[in-house]
C-alpha atoms as a PDB file:
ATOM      1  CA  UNK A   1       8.250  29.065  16.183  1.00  0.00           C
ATOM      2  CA  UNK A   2       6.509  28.608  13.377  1.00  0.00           C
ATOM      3  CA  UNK A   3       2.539  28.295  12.717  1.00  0.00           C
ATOM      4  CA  UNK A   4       1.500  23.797  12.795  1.00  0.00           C
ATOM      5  CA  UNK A   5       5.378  22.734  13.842  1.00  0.00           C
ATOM      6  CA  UNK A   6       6.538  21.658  17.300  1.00  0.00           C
ATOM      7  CA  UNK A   7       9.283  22.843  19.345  1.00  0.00           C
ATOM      8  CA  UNK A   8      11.629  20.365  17.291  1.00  0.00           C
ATOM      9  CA  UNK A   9      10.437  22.229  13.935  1.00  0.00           C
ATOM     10  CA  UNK A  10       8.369  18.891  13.142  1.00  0.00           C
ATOM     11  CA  UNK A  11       4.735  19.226  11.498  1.00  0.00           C
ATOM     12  CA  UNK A  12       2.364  18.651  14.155  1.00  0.00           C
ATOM     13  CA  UNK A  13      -0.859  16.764  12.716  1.00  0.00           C
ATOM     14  CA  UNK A  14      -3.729  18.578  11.780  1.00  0.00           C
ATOM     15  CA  UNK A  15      -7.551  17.489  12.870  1.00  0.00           C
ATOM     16  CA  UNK A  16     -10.429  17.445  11.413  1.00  0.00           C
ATOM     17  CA  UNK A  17     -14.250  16.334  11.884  1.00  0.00           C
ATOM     18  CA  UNK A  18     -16.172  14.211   9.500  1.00  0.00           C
ATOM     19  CA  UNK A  19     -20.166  14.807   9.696  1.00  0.00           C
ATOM     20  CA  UNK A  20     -23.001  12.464   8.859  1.00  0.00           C
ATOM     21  CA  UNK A  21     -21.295   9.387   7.942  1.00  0.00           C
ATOM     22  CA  UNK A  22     -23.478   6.567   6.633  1.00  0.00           C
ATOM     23  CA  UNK A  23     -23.677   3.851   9.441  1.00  0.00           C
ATOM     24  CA  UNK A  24     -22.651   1.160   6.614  1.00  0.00           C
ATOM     25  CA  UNK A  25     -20.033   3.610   5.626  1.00  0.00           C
ATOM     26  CA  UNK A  26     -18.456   3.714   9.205  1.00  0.00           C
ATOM     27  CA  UNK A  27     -19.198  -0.082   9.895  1.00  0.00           C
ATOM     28  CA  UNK A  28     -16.976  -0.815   6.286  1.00  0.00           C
ATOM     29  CA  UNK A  29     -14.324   1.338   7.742  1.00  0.00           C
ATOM     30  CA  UNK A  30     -14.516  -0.148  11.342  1.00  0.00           C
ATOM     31  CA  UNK A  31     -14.190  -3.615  10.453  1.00  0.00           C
ATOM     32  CA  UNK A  32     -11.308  -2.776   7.646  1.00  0.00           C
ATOM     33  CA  UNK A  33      -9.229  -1.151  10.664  1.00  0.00           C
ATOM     34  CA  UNK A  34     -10.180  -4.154  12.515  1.00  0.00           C
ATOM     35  CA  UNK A  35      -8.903  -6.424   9.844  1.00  0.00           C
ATOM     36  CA  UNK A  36      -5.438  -4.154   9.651  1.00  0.00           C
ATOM     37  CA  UNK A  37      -5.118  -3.554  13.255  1.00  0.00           C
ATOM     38  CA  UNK A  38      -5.628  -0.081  13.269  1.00  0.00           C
ATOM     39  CA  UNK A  39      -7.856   2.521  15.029  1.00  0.00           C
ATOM     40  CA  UNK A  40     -10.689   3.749  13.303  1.00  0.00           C
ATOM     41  CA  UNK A  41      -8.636   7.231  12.742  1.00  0.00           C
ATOM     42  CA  UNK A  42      -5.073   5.326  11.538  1.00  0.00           C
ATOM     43  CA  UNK A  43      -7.529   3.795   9.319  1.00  0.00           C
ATOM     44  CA  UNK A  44      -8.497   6.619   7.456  1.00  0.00           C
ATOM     45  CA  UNK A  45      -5.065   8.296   7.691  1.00  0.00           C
ATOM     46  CA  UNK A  46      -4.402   5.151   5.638  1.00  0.00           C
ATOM     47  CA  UNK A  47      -6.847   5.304   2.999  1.00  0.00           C
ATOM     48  CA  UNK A  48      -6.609   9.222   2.606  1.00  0.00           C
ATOM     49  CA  UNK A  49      -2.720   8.320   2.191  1.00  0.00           C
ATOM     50  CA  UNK A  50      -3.695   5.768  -0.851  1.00  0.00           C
ATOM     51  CA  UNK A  51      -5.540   7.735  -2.413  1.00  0.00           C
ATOM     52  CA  UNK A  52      -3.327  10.933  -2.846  1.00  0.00           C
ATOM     53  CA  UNK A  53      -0.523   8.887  -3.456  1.00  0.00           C
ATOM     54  CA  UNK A  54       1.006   9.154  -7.236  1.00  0.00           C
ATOM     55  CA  UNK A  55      -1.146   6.999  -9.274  1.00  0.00           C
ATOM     56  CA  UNK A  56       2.064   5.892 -11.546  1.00  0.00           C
ATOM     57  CA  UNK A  57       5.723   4.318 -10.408  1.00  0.00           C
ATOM     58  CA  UNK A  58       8.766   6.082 -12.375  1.00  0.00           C
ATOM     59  CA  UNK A  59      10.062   3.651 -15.209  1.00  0.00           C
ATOM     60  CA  UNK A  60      13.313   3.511 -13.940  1.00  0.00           C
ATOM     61  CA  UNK A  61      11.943   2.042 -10.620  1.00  0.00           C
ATOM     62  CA  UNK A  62      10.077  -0.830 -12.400  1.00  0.00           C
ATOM     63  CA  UNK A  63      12.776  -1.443 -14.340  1.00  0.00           C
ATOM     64  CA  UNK A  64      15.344  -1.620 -11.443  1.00  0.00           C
ATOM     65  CA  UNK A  65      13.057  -3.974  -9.417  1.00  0.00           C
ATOM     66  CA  UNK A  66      12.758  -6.267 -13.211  1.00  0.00           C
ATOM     67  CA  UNK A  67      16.433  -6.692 -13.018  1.00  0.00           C
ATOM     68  CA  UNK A  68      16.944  -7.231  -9.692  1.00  0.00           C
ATOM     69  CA  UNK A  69      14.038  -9.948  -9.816  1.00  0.00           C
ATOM     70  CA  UNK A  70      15.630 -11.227 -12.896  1.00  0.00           C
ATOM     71  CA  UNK A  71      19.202 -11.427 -11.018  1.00  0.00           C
ATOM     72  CA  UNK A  72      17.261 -13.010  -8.183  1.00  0.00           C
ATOM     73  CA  UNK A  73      15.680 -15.877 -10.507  1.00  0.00           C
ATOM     74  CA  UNK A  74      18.973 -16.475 -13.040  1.00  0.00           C
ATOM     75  CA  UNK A  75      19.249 -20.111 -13.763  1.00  0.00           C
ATOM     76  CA  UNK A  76      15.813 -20.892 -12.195  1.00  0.00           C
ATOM     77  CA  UNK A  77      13.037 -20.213 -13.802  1.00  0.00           C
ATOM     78  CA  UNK A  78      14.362 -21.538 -17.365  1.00  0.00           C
ATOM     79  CA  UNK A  79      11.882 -22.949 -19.975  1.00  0.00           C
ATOM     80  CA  UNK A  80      11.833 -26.161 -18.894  1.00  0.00           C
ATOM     81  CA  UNK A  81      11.051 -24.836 -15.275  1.00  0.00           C
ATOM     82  CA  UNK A  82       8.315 -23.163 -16.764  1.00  0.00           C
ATOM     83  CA  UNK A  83       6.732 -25.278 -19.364  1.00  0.00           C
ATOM     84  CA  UNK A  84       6.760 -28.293 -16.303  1.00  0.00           C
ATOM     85  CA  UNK A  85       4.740 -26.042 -14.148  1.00  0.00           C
ATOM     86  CA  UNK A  86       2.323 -25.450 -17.080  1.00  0.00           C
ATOM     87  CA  UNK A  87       2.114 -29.250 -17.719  1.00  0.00           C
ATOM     88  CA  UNK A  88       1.429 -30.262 -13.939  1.00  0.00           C
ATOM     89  CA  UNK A  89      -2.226 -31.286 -12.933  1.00  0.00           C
ATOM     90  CA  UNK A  90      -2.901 -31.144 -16.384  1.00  0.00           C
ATOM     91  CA  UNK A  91      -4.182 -34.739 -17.781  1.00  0.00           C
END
């Protein structure tokens, strides 16, 4: 078997300890896993997640989700669709 896997060859999680928190520190993160319905830990699973995560999407990506959106939107959002919801609440 190999070293951190299970019997099913899946990584098992690794754990570790965080020392001398700042209360307001731990009371930010407490209510934010409050707010997302998550423990305390998920909660900083999450964050630790965001912020190794790649910092830029592939151009091909954004450009697949443009057309797709554009596809999505064809015959709506013309110029007079647009210029109408420019104009409205305006005097």
């Amino acid at each position: 078997m190999k070293p951190n896997s299970n019997h099913l060859g899946d990584q098992m999680a690794t754990n570790f300890t965080l020392k001398n928190i700042p209360e307001d520190l731990y009371k930010k993160v407490k209510e934010r896993a409050q707010r997302n319905s998550r423990s305390i830990n998920g909660e900083i699973i999450s964050i630790l997640n965001a912020a190794t995560a790649p910092d830029h999407i592939p151009v091909d990506v954004i450009l697949a989700r443009a057309r797709a959106l554009r596809e999505r939107t064809r015959g709506f959002l013309t110029d007079e669709f647009i210029d109408q919801a420019k104009r409205e609440g305006r005097p």
